[in-house]
C-alpha atoms as a PDB file:
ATOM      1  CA  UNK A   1     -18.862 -19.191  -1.958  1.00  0.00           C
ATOM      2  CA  UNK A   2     -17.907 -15.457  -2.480  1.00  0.00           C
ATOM      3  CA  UNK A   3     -15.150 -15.082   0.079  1.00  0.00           C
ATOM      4  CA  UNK A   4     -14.417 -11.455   1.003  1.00  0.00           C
ATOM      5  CA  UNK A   5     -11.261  -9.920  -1.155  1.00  0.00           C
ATOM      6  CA  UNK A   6      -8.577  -8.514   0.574  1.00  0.00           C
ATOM      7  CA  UNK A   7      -6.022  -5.367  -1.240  1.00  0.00           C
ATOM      8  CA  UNK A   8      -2.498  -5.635   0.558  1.00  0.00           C
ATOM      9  CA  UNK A   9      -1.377  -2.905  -1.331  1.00  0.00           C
ATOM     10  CA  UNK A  10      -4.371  -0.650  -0.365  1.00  0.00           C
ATOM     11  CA  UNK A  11      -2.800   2.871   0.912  1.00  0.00           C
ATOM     12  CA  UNK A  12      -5.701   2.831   3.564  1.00  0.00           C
ATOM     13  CA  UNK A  13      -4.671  -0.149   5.953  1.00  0.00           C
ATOM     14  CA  UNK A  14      -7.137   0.712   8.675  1.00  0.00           C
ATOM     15  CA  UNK A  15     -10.197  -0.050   6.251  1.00  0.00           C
ATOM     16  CA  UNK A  16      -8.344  -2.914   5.178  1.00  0.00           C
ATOM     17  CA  UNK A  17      -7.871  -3.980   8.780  1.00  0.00           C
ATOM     18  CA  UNK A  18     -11.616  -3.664   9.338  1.00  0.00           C
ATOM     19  CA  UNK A  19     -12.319  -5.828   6.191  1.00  0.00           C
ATOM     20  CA  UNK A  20      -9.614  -8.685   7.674  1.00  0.00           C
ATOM     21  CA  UNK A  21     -11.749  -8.780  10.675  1.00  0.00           C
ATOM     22  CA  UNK A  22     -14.863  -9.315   9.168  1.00  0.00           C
ATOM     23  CA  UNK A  23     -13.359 -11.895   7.193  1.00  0.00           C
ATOM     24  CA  UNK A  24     -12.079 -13.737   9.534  1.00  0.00           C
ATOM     25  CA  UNK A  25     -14.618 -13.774  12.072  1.00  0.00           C
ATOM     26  CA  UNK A  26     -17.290 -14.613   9.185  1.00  0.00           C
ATOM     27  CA  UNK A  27     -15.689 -16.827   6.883  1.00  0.00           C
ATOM     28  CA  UNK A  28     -11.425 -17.419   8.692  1.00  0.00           C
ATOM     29  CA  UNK A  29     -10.600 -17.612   5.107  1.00  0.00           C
ATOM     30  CA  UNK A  30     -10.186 -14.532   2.410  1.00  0.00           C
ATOM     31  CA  UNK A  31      -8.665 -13.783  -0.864  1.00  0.00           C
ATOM     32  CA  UNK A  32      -5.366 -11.759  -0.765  1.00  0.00           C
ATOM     33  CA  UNK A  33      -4.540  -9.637  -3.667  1.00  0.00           C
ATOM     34  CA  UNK A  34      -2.011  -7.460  -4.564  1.00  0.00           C
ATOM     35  CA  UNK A  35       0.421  -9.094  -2.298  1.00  0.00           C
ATOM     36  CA  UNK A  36       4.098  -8.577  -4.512  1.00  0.00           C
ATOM     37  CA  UNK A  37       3.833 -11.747  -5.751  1.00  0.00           C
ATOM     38  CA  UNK A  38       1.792 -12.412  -8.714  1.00  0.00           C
ATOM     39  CA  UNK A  39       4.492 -12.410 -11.165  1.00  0.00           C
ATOM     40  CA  UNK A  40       6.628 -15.574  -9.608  1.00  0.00           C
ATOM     41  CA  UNK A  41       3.219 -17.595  -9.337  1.00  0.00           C
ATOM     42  CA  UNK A  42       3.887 -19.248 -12.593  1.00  0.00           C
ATOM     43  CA  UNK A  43       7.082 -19.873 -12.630  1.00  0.00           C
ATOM     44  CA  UNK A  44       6.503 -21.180  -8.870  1.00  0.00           C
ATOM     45  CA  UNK A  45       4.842 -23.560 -10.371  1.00  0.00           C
ATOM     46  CA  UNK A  46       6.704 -24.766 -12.879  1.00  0.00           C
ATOM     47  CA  UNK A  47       9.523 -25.349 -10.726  1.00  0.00           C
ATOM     48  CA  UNK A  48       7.286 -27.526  -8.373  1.00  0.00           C
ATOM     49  CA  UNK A  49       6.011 -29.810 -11.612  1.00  0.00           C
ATOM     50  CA  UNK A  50       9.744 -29.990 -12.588  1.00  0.00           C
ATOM     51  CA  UNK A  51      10.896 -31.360  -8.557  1.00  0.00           C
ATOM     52  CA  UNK A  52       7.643 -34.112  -8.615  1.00  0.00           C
ATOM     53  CA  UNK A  53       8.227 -34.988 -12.065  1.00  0.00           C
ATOM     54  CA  UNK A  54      11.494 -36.677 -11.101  1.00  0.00           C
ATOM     55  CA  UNK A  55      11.864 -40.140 -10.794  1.00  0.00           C
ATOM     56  CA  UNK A  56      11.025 -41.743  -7.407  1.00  0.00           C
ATOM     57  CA  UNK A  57      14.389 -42.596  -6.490  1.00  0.00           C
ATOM     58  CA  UNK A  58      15.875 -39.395  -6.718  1.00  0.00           C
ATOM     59  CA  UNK A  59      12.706 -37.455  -4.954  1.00  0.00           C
ATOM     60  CA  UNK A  60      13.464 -40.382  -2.073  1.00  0.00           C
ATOM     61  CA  UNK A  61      17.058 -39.535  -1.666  1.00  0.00           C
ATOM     62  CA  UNK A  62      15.427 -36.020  -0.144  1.00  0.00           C
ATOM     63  CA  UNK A  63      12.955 -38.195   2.732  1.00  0.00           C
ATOM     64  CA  UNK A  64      11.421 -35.785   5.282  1.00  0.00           C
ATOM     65  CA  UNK A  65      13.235 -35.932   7.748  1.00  0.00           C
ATOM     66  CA  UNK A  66      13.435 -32.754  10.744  1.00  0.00           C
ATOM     67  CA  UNK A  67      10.831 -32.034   9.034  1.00  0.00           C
ATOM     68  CA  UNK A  68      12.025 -31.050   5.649  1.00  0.00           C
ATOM     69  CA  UNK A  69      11.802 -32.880   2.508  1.00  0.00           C
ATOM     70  CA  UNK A  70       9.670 -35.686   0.403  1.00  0.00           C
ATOM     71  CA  UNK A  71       6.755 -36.886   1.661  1.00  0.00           C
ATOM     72  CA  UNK A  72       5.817 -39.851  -0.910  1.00  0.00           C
ATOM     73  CA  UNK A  73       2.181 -40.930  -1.512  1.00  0.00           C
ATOM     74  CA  UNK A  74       1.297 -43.508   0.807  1.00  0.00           C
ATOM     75  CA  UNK A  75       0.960 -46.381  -0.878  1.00  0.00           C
ATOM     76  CA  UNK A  76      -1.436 -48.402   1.362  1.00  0.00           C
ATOM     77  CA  UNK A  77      -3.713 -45.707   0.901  1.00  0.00           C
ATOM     78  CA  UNK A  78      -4.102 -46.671  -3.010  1.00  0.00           C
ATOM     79  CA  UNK A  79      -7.439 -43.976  -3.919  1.00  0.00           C
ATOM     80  CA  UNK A  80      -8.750 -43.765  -0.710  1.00  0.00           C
ATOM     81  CA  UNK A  81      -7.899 -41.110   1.537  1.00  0.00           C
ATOM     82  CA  UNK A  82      -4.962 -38.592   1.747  1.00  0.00           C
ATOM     83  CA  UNK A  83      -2.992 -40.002  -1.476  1.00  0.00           C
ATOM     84  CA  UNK A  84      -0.605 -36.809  -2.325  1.00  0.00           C
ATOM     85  CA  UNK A  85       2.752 -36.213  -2.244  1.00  0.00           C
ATOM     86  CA  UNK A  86       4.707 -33.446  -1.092  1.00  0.00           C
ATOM     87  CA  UNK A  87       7.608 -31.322   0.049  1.00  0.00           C
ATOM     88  CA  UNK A  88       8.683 -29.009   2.736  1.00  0.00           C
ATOM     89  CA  UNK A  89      10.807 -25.816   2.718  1.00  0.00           C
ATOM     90  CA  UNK A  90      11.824 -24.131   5.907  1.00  0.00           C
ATOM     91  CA  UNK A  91      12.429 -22.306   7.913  1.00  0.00           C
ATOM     92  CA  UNK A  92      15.063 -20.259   6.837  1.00  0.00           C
ATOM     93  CA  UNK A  93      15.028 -16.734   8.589  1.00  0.00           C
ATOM     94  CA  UNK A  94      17.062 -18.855  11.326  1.00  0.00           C
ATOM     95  CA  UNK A  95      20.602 -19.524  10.157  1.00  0.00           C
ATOM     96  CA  UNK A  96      20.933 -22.906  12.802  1.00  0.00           C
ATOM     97  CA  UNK A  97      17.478 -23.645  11.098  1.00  0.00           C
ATOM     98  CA  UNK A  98      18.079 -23.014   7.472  1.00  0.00           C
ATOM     99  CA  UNK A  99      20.961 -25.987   7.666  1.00  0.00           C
ATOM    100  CA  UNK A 100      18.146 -28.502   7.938  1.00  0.00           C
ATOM    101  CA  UNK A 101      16.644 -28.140   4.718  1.00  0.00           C
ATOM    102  CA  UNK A 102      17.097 -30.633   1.803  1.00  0.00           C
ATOM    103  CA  UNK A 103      17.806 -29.525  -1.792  1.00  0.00           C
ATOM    104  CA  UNK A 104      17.957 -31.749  -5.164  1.00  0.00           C
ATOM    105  CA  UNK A 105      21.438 -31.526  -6.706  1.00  0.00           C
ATOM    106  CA  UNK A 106      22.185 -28.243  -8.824  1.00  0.00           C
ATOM    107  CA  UNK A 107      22.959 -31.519 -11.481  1.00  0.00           C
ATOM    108  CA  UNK A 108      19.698 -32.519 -11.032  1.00  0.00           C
ATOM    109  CA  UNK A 109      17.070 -29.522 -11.033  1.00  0.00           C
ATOM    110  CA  UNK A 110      19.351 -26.407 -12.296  1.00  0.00           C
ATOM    111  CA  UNK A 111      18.514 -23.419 -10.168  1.00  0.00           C
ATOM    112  CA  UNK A 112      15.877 -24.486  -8.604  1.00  0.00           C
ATOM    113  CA  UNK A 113      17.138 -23.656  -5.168  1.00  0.00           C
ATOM    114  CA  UNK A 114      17.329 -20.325  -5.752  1.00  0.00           C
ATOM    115  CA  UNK A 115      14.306 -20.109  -7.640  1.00  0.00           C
ATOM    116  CA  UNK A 116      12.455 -21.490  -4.605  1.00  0.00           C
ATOM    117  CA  UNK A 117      14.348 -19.600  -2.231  1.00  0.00           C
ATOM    118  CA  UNK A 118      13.193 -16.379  -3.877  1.00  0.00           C
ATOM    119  CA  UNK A 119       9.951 -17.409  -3.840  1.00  0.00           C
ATOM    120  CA  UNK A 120      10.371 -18.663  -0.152  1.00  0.00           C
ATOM    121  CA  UNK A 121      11.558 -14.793   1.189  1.00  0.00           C
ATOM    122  CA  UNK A 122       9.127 -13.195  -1.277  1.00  0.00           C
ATOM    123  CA  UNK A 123       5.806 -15.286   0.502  1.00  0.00           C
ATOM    124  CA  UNK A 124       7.820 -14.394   4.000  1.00  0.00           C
ATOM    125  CA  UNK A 125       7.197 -10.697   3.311  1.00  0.00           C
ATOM    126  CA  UNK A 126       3.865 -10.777   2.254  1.00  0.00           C
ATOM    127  CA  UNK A 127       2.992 -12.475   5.370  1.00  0.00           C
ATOM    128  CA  UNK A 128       4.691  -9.984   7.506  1.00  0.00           C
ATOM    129  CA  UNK A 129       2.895  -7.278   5.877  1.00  0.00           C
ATOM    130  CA  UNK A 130      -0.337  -9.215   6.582  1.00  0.00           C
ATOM    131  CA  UNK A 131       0.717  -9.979  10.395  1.00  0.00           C
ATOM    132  CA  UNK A 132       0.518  -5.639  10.456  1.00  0.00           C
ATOM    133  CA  UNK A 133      -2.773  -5.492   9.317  1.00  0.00           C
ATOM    134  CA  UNK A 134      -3.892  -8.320  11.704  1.00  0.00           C
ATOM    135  CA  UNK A 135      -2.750  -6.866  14.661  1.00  0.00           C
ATOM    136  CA  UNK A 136      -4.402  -3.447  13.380  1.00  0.00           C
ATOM    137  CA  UNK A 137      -7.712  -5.437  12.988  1.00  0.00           C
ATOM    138  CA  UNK A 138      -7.331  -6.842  16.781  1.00  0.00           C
ATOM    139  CA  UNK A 139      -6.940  -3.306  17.868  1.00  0.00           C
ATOM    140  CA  UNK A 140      -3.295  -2.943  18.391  1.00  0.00           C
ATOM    141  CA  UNK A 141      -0.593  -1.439  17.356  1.00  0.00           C
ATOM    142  CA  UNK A 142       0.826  -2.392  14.079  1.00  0.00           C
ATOM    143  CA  UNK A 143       3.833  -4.150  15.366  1.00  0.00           C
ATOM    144  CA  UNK A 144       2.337  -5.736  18.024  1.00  0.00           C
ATOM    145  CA  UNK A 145       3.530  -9.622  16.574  1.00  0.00           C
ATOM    146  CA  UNK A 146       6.986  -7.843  15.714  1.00  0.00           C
ATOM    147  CA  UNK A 147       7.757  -6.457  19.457  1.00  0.00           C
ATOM    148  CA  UNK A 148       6.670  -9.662  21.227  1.00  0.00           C
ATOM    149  CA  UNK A 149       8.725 -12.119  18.850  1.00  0.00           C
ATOM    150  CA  UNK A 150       6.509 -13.260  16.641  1.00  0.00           C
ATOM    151  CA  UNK A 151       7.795 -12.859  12.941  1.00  0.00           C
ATOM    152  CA  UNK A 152      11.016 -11.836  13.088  1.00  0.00           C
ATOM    153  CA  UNK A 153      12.394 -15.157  13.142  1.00  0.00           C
ATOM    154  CA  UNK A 154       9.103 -16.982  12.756  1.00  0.00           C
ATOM    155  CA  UNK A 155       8.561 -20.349  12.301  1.00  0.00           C
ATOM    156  CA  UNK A 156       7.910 -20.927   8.133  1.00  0.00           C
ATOM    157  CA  UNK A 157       7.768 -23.142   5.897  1.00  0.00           C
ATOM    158  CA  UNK A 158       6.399 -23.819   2.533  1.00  0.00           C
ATOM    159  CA  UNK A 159       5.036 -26.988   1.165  1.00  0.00           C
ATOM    160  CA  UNK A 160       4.399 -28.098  -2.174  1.00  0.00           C
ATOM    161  CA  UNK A 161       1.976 -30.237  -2.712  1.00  0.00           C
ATOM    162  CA  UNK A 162       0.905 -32.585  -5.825  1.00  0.00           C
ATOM    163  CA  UNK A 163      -2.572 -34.647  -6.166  1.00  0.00           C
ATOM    164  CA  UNK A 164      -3.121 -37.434  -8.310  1.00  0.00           C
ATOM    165  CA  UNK A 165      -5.807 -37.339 -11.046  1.00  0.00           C
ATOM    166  CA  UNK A 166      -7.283 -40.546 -10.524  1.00  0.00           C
ATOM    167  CA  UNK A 167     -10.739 -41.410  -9.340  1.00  0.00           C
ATOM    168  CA  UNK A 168     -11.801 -43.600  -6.720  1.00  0.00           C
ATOM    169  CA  UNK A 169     -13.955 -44.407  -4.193  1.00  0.00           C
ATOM    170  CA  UNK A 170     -12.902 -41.826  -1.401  1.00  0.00           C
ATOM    171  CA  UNK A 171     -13.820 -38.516  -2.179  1.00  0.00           C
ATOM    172  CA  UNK A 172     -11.978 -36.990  -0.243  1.00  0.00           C
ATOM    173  CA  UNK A 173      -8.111 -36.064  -1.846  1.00  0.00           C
ATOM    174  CA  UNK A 174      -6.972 -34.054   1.638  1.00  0.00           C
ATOM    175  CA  UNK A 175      -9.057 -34.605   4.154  1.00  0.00           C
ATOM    176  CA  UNK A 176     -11.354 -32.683   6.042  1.00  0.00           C
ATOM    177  CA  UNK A 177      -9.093 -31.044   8.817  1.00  0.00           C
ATOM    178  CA  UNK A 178      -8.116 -26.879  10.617  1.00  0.00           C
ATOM    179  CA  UNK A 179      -4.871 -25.804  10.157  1.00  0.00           C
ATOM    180  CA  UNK A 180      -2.862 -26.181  13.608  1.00  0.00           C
ATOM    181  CA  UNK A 181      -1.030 -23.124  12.938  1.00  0.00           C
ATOM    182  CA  UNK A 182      -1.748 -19.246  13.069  1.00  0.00           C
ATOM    183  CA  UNK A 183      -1.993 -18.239   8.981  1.00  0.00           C
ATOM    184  CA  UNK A 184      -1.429 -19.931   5.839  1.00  0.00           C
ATOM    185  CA  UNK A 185      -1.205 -18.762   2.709  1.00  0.00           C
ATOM    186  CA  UNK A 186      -2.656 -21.201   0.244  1.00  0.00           C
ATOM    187  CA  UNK A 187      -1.767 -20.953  -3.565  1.00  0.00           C
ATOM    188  CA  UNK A 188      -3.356 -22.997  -6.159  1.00  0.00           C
ATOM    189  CA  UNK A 189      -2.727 -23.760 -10.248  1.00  0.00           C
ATOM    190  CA  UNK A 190      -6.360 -23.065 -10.783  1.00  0.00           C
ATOM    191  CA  UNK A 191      -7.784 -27.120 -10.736  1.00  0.00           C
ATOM    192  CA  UNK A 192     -10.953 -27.135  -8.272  1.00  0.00           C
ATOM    193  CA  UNK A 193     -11.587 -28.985  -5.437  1.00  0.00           C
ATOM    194  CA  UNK A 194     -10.598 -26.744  -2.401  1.00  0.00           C
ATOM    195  CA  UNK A 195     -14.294 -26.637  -0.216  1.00  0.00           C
ATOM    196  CA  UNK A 196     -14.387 -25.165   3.632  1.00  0.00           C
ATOM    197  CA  UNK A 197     -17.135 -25.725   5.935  1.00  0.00           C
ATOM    198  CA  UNK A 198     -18.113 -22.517   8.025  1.00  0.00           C
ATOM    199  CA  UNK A 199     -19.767 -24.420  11.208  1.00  0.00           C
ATOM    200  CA  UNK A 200     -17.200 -27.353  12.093  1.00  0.00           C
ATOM    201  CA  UNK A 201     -19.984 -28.352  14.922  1.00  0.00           C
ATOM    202  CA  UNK A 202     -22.676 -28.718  12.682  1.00  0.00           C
ATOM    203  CA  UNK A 203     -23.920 -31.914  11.583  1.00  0.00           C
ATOM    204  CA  UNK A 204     -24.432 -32.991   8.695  1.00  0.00           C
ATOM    205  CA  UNK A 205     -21.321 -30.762   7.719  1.00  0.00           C
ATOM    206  CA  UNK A 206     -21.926 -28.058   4.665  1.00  0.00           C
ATOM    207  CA  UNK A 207     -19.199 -27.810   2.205  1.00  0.00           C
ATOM    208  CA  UNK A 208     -18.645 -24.914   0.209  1.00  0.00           C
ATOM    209  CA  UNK A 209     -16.645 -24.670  -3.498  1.00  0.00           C
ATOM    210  CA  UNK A 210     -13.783 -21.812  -3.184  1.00  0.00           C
ATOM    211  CA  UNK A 211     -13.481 -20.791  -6.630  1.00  0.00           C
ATOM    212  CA  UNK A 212     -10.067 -19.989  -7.855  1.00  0.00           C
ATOM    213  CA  UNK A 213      -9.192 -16.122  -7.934  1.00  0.00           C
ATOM    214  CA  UNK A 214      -6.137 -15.900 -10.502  1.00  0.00           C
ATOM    215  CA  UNK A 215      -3.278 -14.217  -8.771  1.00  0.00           C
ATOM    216  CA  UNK A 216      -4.568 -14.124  -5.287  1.00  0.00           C
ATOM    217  CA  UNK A 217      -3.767 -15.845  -2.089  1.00  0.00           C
ATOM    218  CA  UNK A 218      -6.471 -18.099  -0.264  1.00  0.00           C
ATOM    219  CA  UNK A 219      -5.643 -17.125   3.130  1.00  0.00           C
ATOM    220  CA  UNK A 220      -6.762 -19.490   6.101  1.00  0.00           C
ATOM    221  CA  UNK A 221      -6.633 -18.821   9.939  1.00  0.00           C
ATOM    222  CA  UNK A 222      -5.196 -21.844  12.100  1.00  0.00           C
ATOM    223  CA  UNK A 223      -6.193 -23.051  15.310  1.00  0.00           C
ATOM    224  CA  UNK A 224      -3.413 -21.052  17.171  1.00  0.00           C
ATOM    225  CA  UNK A 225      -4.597 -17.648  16.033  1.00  0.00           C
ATOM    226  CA  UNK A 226      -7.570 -18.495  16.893  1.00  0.00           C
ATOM    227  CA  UNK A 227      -6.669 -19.809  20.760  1.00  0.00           C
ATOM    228  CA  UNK A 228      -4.799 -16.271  20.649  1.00  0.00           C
ATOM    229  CA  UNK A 229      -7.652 -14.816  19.831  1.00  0.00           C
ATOM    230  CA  UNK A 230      -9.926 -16.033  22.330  1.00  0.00           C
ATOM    231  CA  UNK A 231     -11.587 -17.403  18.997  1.00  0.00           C
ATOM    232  CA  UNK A 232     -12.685 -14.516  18.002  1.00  0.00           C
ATOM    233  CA  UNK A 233     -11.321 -15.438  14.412  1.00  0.00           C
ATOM    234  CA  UNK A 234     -12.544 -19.080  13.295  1.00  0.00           C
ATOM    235  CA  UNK A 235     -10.231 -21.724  12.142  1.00  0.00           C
ATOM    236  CA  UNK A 236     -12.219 -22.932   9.707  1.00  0.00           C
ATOM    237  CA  UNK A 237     -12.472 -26.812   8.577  1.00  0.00           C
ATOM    238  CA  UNK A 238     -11.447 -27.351   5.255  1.00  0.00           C
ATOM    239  CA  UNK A 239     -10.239 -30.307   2.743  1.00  0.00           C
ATOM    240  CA  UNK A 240      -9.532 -31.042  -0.794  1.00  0.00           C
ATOM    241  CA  UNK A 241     -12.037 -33.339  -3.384  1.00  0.00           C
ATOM    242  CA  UNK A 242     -11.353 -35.467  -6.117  1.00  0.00           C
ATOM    243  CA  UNK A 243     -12.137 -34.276  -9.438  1.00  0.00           C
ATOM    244  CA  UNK A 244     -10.699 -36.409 -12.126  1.00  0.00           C
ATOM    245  CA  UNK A 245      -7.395 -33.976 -12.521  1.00  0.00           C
ATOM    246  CA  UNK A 246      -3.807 -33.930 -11.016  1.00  0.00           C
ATOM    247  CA  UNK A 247      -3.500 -30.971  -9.025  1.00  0.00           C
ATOM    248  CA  UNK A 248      -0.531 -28.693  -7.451  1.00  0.00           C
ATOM    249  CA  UNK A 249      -0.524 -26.506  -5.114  1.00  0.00           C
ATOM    250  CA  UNK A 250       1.543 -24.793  -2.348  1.00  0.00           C
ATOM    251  CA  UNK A 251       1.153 -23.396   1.438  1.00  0.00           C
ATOM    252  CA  UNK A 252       3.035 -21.182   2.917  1.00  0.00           C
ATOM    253  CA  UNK A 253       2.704 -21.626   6.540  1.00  0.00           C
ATOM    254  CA  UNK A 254       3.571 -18.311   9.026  1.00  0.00           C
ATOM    255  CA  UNK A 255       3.376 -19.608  12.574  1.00  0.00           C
ATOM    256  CA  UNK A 256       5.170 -17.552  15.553  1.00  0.00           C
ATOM    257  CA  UNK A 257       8.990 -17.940  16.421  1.00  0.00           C
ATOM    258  CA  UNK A 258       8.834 -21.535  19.002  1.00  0.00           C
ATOM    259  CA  UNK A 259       9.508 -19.324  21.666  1.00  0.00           C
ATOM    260  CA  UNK A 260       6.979 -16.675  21.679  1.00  0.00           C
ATOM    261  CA  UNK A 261       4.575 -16.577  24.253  1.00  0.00           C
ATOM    262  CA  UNK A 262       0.622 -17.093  23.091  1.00  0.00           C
ATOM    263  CA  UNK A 263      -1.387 -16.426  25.478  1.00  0.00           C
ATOM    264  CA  UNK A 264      -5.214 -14.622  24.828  1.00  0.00           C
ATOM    265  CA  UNK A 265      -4.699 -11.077  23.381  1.00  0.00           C
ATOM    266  CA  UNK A 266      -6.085  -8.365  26.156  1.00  0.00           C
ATOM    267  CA  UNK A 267      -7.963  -6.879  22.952  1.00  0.00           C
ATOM    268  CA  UNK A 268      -9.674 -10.156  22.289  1.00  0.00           C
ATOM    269  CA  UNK A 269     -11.310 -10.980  26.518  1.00  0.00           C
ATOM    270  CA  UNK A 270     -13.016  -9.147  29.113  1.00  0.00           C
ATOM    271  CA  UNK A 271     -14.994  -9.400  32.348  1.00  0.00           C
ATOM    272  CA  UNK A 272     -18.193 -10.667  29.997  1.00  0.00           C
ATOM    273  CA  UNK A 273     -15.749 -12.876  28.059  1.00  0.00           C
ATOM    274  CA  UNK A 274     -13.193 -14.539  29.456  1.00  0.00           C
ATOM    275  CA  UNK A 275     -10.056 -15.799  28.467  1.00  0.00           C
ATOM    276  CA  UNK A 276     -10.935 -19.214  27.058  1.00  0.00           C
END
């Protein structure tokens, strides 16, 4: 699988624009490059290891709740099925929302907070730069998602995400599943196992490998981009397999501000196609 790679720094965002909309009307997922944030990536994930390295106890005092916080691995589910962990982050550009998070003590994980938080704001931007170029590949104008509410106070959160390295019967580590939302932006540590399948309706279902790209984004359309786009870009089925290694990774999830209205994009229907 050779997914198309995407500059965000490229000074000529109306070719880039084109290239997002092949992408994601072809594949719904592309590599993002240049994005500001290749630098933090390590440390990023150093400072996840460090949170799910702590003992159970402590990681339990933070239980999602609102949903923010730890997300144990499900016991019952032993090696088959969906047996991760995880945390969520978010969202904070909302300062009623922002209060709902859960953080480990500064005793506890020094400066990880704002280590997370910088990473947090630095994702944020990326993905507002990226909203720009989607709205020039729809044919609008630039701001399009800005002026009708969309990500100025979107709805974001990150979640970090650790796999056990243990085989078992299930192959499956994350199961096969579109993301509800309108764009992630997936990060990985490099371990394989990330496959999509480009016709969900097909059966039997085709899985493709996604290599790892270092320093780039795997960016992913959800299901609400494409409703908004009168599925013009696919939300494309994806999941996670088991290969024999623990594995972090860590989503950054840019959805639209709750109250923004999503409704089909005039650029995206007409008389011959229909609002869907």
């Amino acid at each position: 699988m050779n997914l198309p790679i995407i500059d965000l720094s490229s000074p000529d965002p109306l070719s880039t624009a084109i290239s997002i909309r092949q992408a994601c009307i072809e594949y719904g997922f592309f590599y993002l490059v240049n994005h500001g944030v290749e630098n933090d990536l390590v440390k990023a994930f150093d400072e996840s290891k460090r949170f799910f390295s702590l003992p159970p106890g402590e990681k339990m005092k933070l239980a999602r709740k609102e949903f923010r916080g730890y997300t144990p691995q499900d016991p019952t589910l032993g090696l088959h099925g969906d047996s991760k962990e995880s945390y969520y982050i978010g969202p904070m550009a909302d300062s009623a929302s922002v209060k709902l998070n859960q953080w480990p003590s500064e005793e506890l994980l020094e400066n990880w907070r704002p280590s997370i938080e910088a990473i947090y704001w630095k994702l944020f931007e990326a993905g507002k730069k990226l909203y720009s170029l989607i709205a020039l590949s729809l044919n609008m104008d630039e701001d399009f998602f800005d002026k009708i509410g969309a990500v100025d106070k979107p709805s974001a959160f990150l979640r970090l995400l650790r796999y056990p390295g243990e085989m078992g019967p299930h192959q499956e580590i994350c199961s096969a599943h579109s993301d509800t939302g309108a764009l992630t932006l997936l990060m990985t540590d490099g371990v394989p196992g990330l496959q999509i399948c480009r016709d969900k309706l097909k059966e039997p279902r085709v899985w493709e490998d996604v290599p790892y790209m270092e320093g780039a984004f795997i960016v992913n359309i959800g299901d609400l981009m494409e409703r908004w786009t009168n599925c013009l870009y696919r939300s494309t089925m994806h999941r996670v397999k088991r290969t024999g290694k623990e594995r972090y990774s860590m989503a950054f999830f840019l959805d639209p501000h709750p109250d923004c209205v999503v409704e089909c994009l005039k650029s995206c229907c007409s008389e011959s196609c229909p609002p869907r």
